[in-house]
N, C-alpha and C. Protein backbone atom coordinates (compact mmCIF):
# COMPACT_ATOMS: atom_id res chain seq x y z
N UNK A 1 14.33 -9.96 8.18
CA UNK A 1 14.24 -10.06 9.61
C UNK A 1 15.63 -10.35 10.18
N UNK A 2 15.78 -9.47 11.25
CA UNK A 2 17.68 -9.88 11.74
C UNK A 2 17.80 -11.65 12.63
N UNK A 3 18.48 -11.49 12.34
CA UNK A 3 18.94 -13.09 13.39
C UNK A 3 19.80 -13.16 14.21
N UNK A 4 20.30 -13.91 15.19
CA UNK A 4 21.63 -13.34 15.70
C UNK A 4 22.68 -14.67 15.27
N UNK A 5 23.43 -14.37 15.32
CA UNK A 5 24.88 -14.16 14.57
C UNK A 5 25.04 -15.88 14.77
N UNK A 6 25.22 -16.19 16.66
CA UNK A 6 25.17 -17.45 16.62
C UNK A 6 24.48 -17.39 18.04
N UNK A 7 24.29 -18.61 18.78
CA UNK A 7 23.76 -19.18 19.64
C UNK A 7 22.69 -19.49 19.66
N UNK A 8 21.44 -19.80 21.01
CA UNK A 8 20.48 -20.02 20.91
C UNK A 8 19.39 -19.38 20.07
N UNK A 9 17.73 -19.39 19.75
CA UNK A 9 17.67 -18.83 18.91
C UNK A 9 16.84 -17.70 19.64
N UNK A 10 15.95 -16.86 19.21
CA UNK A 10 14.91 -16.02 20.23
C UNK A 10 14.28 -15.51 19.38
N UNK A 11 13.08 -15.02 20.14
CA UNK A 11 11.91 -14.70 19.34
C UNK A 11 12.48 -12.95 18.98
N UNK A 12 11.86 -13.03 18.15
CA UNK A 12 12.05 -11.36 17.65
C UNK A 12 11.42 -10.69 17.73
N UNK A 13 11.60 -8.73 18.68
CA UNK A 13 10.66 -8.38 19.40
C UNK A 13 10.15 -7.00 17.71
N UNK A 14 9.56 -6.95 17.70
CA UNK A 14 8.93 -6.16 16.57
C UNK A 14 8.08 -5.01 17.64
N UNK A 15 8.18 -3.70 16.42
CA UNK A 15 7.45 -2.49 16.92
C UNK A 15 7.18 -1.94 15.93
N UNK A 16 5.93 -1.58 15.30
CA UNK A 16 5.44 -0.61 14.04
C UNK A 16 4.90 0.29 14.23
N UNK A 17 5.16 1.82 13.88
CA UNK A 17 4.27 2.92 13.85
C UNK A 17 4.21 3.57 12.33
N UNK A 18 3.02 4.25 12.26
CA UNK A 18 2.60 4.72 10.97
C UNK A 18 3.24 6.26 11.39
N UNK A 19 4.04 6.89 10.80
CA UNK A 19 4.58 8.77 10.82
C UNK A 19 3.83 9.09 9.94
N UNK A 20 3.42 10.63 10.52
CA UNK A 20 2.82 11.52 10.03
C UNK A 20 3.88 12.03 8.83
N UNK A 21 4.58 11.45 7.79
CA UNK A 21 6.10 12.21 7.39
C UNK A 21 5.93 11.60 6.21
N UNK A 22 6.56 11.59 5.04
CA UNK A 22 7.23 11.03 4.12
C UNK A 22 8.11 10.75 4.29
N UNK A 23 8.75 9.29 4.14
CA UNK A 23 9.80 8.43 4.02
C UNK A 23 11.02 9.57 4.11
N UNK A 24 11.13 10.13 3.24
CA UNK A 24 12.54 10.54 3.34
C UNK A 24 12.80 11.81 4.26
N UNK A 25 11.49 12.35 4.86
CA UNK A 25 11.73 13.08 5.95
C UNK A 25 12.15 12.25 7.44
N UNK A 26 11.46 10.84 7.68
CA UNK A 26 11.80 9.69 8.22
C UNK A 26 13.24 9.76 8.03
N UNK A 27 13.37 9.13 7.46
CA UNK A 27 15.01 8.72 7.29
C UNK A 27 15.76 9.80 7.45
N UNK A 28 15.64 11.39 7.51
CA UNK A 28 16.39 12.24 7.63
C UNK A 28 16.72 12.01 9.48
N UNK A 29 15.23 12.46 9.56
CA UNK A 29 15.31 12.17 11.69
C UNK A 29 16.34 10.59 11.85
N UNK A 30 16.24 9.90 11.35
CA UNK A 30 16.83 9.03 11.75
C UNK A 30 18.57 8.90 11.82
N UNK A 31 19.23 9.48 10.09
CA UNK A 31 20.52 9.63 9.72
C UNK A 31 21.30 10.72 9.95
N UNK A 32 20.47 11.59 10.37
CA UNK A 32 21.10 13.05 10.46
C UNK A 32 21.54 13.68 12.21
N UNK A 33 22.23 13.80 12.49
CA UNK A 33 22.89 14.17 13.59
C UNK A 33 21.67 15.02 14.37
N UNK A 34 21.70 15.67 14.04
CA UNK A 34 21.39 17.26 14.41
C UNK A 34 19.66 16.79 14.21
N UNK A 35 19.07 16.14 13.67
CA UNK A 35 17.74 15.69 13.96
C UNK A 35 17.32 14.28 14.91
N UNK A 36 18.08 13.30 14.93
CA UNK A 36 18.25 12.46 15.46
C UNK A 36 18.76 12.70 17.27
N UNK A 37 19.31 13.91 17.79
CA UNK A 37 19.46 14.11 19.12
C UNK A 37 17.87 14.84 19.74
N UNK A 38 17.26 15.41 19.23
CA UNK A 38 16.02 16.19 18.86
C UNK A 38 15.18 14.98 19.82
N UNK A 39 15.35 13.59 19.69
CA UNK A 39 14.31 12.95 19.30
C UNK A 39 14.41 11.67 20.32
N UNK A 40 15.84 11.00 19.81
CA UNK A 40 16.12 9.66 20.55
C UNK A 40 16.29 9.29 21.62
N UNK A 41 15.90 8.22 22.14
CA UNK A 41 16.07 7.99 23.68
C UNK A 41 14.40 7.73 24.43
N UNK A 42 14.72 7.23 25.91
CA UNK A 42 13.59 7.19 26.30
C UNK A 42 12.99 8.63 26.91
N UNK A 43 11.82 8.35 26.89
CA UNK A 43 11.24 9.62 27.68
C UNK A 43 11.47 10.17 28.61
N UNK A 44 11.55 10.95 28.83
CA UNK A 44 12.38 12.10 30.47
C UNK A 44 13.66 12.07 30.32
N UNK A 45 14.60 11.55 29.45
CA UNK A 45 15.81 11.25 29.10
C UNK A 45 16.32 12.69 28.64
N UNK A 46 17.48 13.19 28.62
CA UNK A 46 17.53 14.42 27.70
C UNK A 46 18.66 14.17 27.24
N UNK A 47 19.39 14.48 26.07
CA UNK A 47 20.56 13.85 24.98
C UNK A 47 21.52 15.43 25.16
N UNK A 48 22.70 14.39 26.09
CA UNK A 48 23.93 15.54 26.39
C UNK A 48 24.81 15.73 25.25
N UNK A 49 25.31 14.24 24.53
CA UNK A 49 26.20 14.08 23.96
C UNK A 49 26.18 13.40 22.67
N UNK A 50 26.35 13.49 21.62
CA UNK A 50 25.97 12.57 20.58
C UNK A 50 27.07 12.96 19.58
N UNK A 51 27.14 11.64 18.98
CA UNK A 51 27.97 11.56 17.57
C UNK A 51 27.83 10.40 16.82
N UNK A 52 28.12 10.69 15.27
CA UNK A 52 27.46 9.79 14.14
C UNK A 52 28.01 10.10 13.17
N UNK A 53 28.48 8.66 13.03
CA UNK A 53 29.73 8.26 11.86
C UNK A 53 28.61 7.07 11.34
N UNK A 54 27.95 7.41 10.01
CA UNK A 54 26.47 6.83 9.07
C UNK A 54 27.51 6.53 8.51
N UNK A 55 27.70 5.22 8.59
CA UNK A 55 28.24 4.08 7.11
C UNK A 55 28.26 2.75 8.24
N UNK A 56 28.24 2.02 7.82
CA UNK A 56 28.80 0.81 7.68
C UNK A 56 29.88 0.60 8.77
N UNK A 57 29.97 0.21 9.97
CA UNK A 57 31.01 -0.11 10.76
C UNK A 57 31.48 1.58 11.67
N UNK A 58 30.39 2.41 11.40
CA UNK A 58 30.01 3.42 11.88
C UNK A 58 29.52 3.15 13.31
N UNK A 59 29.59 4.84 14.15
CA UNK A 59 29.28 4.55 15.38
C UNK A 59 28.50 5.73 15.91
N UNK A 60 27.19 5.32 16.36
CA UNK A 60 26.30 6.68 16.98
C UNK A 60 26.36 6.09 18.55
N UNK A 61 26.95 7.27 18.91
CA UNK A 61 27.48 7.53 20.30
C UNK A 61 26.77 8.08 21.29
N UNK A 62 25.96 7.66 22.53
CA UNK A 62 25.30 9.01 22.79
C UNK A 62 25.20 8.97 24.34
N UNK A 63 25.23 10.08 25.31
CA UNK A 63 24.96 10.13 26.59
C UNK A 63 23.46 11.23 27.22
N UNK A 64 22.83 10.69 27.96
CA UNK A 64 21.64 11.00 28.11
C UNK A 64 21.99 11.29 29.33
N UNK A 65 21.09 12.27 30.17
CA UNK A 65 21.13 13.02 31.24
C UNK A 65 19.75 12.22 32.30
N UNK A 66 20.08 11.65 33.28
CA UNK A 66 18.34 10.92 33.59
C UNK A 66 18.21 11.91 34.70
N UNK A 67 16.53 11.71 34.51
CA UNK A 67 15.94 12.60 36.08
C UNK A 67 16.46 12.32 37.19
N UNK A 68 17.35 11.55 37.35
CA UNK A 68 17.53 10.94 38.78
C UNK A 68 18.66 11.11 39.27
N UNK A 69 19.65 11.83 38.09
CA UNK A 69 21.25 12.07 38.31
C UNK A 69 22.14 11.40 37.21
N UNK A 70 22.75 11.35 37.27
CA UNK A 70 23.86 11.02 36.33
C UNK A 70 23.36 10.82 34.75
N UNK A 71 24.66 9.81 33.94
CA UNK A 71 24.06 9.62 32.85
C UNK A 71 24.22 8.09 32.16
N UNK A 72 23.24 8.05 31.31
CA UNK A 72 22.86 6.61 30.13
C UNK A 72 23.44 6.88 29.36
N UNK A 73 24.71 5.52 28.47
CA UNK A 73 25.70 5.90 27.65
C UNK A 73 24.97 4.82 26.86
N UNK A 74 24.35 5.11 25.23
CA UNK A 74 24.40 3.94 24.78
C UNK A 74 24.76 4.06 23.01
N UNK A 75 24.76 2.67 22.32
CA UNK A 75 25.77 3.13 21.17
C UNK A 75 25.13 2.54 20.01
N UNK A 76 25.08 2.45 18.66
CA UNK A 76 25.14 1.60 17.95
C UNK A 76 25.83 1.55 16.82
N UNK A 77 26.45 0.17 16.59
CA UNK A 77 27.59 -0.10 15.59
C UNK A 77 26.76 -0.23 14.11
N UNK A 78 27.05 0.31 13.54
CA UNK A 78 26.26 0.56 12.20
C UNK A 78 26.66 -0.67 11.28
N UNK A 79 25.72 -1.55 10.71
CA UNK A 79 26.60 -2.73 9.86
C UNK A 79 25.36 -2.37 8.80
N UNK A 80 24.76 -1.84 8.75
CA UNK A 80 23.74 -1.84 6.89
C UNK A 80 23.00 -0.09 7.07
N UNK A 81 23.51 0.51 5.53
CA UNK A 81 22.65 2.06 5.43
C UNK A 81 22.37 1.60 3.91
N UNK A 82 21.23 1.55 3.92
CA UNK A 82 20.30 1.02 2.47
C UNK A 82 19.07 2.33 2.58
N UNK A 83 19.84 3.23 2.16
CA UNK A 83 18.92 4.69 1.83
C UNK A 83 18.23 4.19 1.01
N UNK A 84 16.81 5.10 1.10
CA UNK A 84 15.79 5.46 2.40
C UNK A 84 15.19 4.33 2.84
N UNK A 85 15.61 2.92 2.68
CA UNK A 85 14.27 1.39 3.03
C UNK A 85 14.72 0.83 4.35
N UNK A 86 16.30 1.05 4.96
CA UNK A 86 16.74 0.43 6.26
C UNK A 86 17.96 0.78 6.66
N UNK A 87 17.97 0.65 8.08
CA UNK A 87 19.16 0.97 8.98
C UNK A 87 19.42 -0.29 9.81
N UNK A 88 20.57 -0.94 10.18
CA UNK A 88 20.59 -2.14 10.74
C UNK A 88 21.87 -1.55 11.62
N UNK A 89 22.15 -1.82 12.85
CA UNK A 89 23.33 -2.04 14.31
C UNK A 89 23.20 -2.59 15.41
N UNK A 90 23.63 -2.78 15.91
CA UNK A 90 24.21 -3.27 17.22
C UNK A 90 23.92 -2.52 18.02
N UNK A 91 22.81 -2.57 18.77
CA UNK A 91 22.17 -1.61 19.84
C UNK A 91 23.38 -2.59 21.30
N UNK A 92 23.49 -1.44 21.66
CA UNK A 92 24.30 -1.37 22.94
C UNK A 92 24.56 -0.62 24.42
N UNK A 93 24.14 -0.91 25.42
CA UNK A 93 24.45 0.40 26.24
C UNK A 93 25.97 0.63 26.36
N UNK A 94 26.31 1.62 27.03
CA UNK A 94 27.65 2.34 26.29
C UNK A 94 28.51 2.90 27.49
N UNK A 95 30.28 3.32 27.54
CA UNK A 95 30.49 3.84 28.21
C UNK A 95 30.92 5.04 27.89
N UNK A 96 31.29 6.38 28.51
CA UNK A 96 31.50 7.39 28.06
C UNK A 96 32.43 7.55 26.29
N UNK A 97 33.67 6.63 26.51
CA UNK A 97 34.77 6.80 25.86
C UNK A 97 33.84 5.34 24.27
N UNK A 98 32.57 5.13 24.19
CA UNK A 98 32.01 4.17 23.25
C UNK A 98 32.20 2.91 22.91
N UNK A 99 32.78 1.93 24.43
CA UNK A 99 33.02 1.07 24.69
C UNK A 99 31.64 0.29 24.98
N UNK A 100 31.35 -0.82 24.78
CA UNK A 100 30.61 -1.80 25.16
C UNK A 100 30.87 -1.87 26.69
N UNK A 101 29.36 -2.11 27.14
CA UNK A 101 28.92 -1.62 28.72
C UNK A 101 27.89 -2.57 28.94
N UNK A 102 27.59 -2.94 30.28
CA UNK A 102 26.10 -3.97 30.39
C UNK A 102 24.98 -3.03 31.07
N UNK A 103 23.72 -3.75 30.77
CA UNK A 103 22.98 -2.63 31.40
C UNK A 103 22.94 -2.46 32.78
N UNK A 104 22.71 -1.54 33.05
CA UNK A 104 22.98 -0.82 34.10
C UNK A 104 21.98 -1.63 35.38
N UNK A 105 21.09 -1.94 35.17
CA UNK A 105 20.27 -2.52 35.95
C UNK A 105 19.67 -3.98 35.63
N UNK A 106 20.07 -4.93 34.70
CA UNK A 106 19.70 -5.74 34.42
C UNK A 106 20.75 -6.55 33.79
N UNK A 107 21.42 -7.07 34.37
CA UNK A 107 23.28 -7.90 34.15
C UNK A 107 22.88 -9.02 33.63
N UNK A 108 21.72 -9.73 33.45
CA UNK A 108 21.77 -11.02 32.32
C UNK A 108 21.01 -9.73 30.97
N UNK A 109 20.94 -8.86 30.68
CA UNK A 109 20.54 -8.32 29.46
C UNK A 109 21.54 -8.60 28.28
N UNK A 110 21.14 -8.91 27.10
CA UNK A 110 22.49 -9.24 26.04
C UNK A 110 23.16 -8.15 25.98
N UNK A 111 24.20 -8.17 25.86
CA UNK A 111 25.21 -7.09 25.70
C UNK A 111 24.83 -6.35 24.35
N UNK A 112 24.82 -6.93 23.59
CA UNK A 112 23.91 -6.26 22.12
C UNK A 112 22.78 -6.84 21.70
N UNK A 113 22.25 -6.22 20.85
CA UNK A 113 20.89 -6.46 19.91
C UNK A 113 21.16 -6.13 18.66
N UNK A 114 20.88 -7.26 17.78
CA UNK A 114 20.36 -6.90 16.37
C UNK A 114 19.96 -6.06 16.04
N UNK A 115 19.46 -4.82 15.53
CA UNK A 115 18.56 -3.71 15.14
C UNK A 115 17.67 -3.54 13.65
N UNK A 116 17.08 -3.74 13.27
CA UNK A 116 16.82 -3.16 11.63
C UNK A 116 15.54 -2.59 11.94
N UNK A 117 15.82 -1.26 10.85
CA UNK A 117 14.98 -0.65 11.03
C UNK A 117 14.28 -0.52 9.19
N UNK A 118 12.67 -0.71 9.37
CA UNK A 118 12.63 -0.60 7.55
C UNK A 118 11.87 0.70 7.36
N UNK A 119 11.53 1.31 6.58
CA UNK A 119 10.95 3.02 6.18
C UNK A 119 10.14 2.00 5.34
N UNK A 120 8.82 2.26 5.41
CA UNK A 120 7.95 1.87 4.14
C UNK A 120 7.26 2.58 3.89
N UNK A 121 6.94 3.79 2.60
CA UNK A 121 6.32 4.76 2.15
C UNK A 121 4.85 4.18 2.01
N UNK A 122 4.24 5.06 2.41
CA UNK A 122 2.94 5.09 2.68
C UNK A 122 2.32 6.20 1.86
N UNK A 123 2.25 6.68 1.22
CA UNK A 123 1.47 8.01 0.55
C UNK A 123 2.45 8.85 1.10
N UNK A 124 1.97 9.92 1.91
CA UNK A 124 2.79 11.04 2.60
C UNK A 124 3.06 10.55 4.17
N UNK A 125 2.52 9.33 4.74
CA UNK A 125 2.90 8.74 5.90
C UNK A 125 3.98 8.06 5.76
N UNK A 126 4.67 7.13 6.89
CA UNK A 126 5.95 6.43 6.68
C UNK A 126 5.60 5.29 7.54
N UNK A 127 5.25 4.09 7.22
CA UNK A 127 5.14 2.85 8.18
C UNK A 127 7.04 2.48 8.45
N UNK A 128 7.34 2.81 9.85
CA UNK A 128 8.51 2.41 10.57
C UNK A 128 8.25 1.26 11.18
N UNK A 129 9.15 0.22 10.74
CA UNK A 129 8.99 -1.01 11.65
C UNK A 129 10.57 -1.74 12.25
N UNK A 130 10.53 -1.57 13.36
CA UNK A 130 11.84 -2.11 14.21
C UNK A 130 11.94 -3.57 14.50
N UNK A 131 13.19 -4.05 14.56
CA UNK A 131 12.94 -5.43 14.69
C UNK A 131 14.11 -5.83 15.58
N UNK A 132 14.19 -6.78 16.36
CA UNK A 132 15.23 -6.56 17.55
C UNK A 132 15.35 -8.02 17.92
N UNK A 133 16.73 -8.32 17.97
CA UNK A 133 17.13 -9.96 18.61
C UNK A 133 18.59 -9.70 18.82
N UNK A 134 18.42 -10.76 20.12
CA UNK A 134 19.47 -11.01 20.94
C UNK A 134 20.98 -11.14 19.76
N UNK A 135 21.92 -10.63 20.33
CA UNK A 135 23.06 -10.85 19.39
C UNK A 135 24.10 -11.97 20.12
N UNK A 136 24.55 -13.15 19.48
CA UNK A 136 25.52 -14.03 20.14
C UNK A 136 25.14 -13.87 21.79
N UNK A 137 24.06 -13.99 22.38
CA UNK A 137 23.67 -14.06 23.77
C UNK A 137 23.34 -15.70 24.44
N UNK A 138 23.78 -15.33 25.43
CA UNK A 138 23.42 -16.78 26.18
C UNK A 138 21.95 -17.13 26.11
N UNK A 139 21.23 -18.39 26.51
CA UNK A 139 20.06 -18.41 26.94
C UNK A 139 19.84 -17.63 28.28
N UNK A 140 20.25 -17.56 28.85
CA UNK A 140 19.84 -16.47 30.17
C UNK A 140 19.11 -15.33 29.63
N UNK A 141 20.58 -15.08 28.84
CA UNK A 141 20.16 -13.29 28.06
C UNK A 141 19.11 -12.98 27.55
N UNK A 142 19.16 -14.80 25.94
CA UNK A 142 17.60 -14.69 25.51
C UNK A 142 16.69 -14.02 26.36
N UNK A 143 16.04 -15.43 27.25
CA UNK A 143 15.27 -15.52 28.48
C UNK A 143 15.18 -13.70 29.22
N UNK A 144 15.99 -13.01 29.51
CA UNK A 144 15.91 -11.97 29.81
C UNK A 144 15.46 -10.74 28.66
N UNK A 145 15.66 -11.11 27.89
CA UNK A 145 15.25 -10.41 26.40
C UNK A 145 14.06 -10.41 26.35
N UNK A 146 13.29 -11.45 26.23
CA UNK A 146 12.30 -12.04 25.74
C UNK A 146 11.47 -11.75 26.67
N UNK A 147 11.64 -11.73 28.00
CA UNK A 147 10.86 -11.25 29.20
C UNK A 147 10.64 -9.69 29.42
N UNK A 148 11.51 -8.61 28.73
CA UNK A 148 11.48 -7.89 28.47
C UNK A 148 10.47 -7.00 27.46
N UNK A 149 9.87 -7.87 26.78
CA UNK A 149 9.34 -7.22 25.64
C UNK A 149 8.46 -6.02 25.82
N UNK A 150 7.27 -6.36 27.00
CA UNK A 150 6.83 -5.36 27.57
C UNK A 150 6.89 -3.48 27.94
N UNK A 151 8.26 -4.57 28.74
CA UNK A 151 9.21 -3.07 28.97
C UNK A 151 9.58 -2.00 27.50
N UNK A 152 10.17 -3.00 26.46
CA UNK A 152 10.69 -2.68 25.47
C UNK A 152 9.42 -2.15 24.50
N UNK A 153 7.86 -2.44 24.06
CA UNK A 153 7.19 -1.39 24.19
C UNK A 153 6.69 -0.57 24.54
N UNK A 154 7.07 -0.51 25.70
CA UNK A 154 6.70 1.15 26.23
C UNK A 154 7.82 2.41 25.77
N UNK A 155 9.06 1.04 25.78
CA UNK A 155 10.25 2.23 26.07
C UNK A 155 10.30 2.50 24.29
N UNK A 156 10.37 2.01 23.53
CA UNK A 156 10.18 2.30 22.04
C UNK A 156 9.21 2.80 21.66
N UNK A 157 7.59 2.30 22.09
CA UNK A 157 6.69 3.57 21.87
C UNK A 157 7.03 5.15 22.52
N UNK A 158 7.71 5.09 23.52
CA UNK A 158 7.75 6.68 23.82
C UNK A 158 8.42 7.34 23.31
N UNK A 159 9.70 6.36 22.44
CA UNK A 159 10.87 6.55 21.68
C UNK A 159 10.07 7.02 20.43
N UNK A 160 9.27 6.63 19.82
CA UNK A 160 8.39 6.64 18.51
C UNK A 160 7.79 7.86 18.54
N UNK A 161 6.91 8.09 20.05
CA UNK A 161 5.98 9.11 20.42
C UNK A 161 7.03 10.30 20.55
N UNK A 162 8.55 10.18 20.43
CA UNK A 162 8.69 12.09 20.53
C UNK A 162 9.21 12.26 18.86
N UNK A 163 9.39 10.95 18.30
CA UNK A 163 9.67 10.84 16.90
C UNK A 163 8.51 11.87 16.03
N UNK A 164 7.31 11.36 16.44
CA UNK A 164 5.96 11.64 16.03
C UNK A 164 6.19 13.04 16.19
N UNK A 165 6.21 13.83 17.31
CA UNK A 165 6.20 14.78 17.98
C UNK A 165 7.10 15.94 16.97
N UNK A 166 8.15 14.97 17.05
CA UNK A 166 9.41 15.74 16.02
C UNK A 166 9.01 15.74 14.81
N UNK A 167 8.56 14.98 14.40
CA UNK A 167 8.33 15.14 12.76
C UNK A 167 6.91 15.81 12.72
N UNK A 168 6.05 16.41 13.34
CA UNK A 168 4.99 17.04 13.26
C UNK A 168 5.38 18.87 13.57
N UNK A 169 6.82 18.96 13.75
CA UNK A 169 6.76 20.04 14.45
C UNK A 169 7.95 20.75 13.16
N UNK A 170 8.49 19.68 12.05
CA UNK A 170 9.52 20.39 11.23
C UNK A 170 8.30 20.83 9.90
């Protein structure tokens, strides 16, 4: 389970879905460029720009196009690739050039999040389970995190739901 690094402590927001996939078709959508733009992001979102440097201190880069005009820059700093059982970074919203950015609409949000992600083989299914905490964040941030959770399953189930979508359609 991730922790954050230092400060207060916070609850950890968890999300599990069962894929229609085998593990290592999972982990492909997840590590692979060119399957991973296919897929990520929230819903109605569409993925302009992306790049992915998979190792360790690595950086997936990406800009999204929203219905409403402009675009969502967000990033994550890669710190663990433990093929095919987990992916762990620094979820971040982002600026064009892959700079650390605050969110756009919510200025006590932590600037980062913990991330791990685990693949657990299931027969020919893949139990995905996400796990998410505040990184070195204030209590505000917590507090804004944590109040969030809601939001944060919808926006990860829909994230999951074009996952599903994608891996039913290769």
């Amino acid at each position: 389970m991730p922790s954050a690094a230092s400060g207060p402590s916070s609850k950890t927001f968890e999300i599990a879905r069962l894929l229609p996939a085998p593990r290592d078709a999972v982990w492909a959508a997840f590590t692979l460029l060119e399957q991973l733009k296919q897929w990520w992001g929230p819903v109605g979102l569409t993925m302009q720009s992306c790049t992915l440097d998979l190792r360790p201190g690595g950086l997936f880069h990406y800009g999204m196009a929203m219905p409403i005009g402009g675009t969502m820059w967000g990033r994550w700093v890669i710190r663990a690739v433990d093929a095919p059982e987990r992916l762990e970074w620094l979820n971040a919203f982002s600026d064009p050039q892959g700079g650390l950015s605050r969110h756009p609409m919510a200025p006590t949000w932590p600037a980062e999040m913990l991330c791990t992600v685990a693949f657990e083989a299931k027969g020919d299914q893949t139990l995905l389970t996400l796990r998410s905490v505040p990184f070195e964040a204030s209590a505000a941030e917590i507090a804004t995190f944590e109040a969030g959770f809601a939001s944060m399953t919808q926006g990860f189930g829909g994230t999951f739901d074009q996952l599903a979508s994608f891996l039913a359609r290769k």
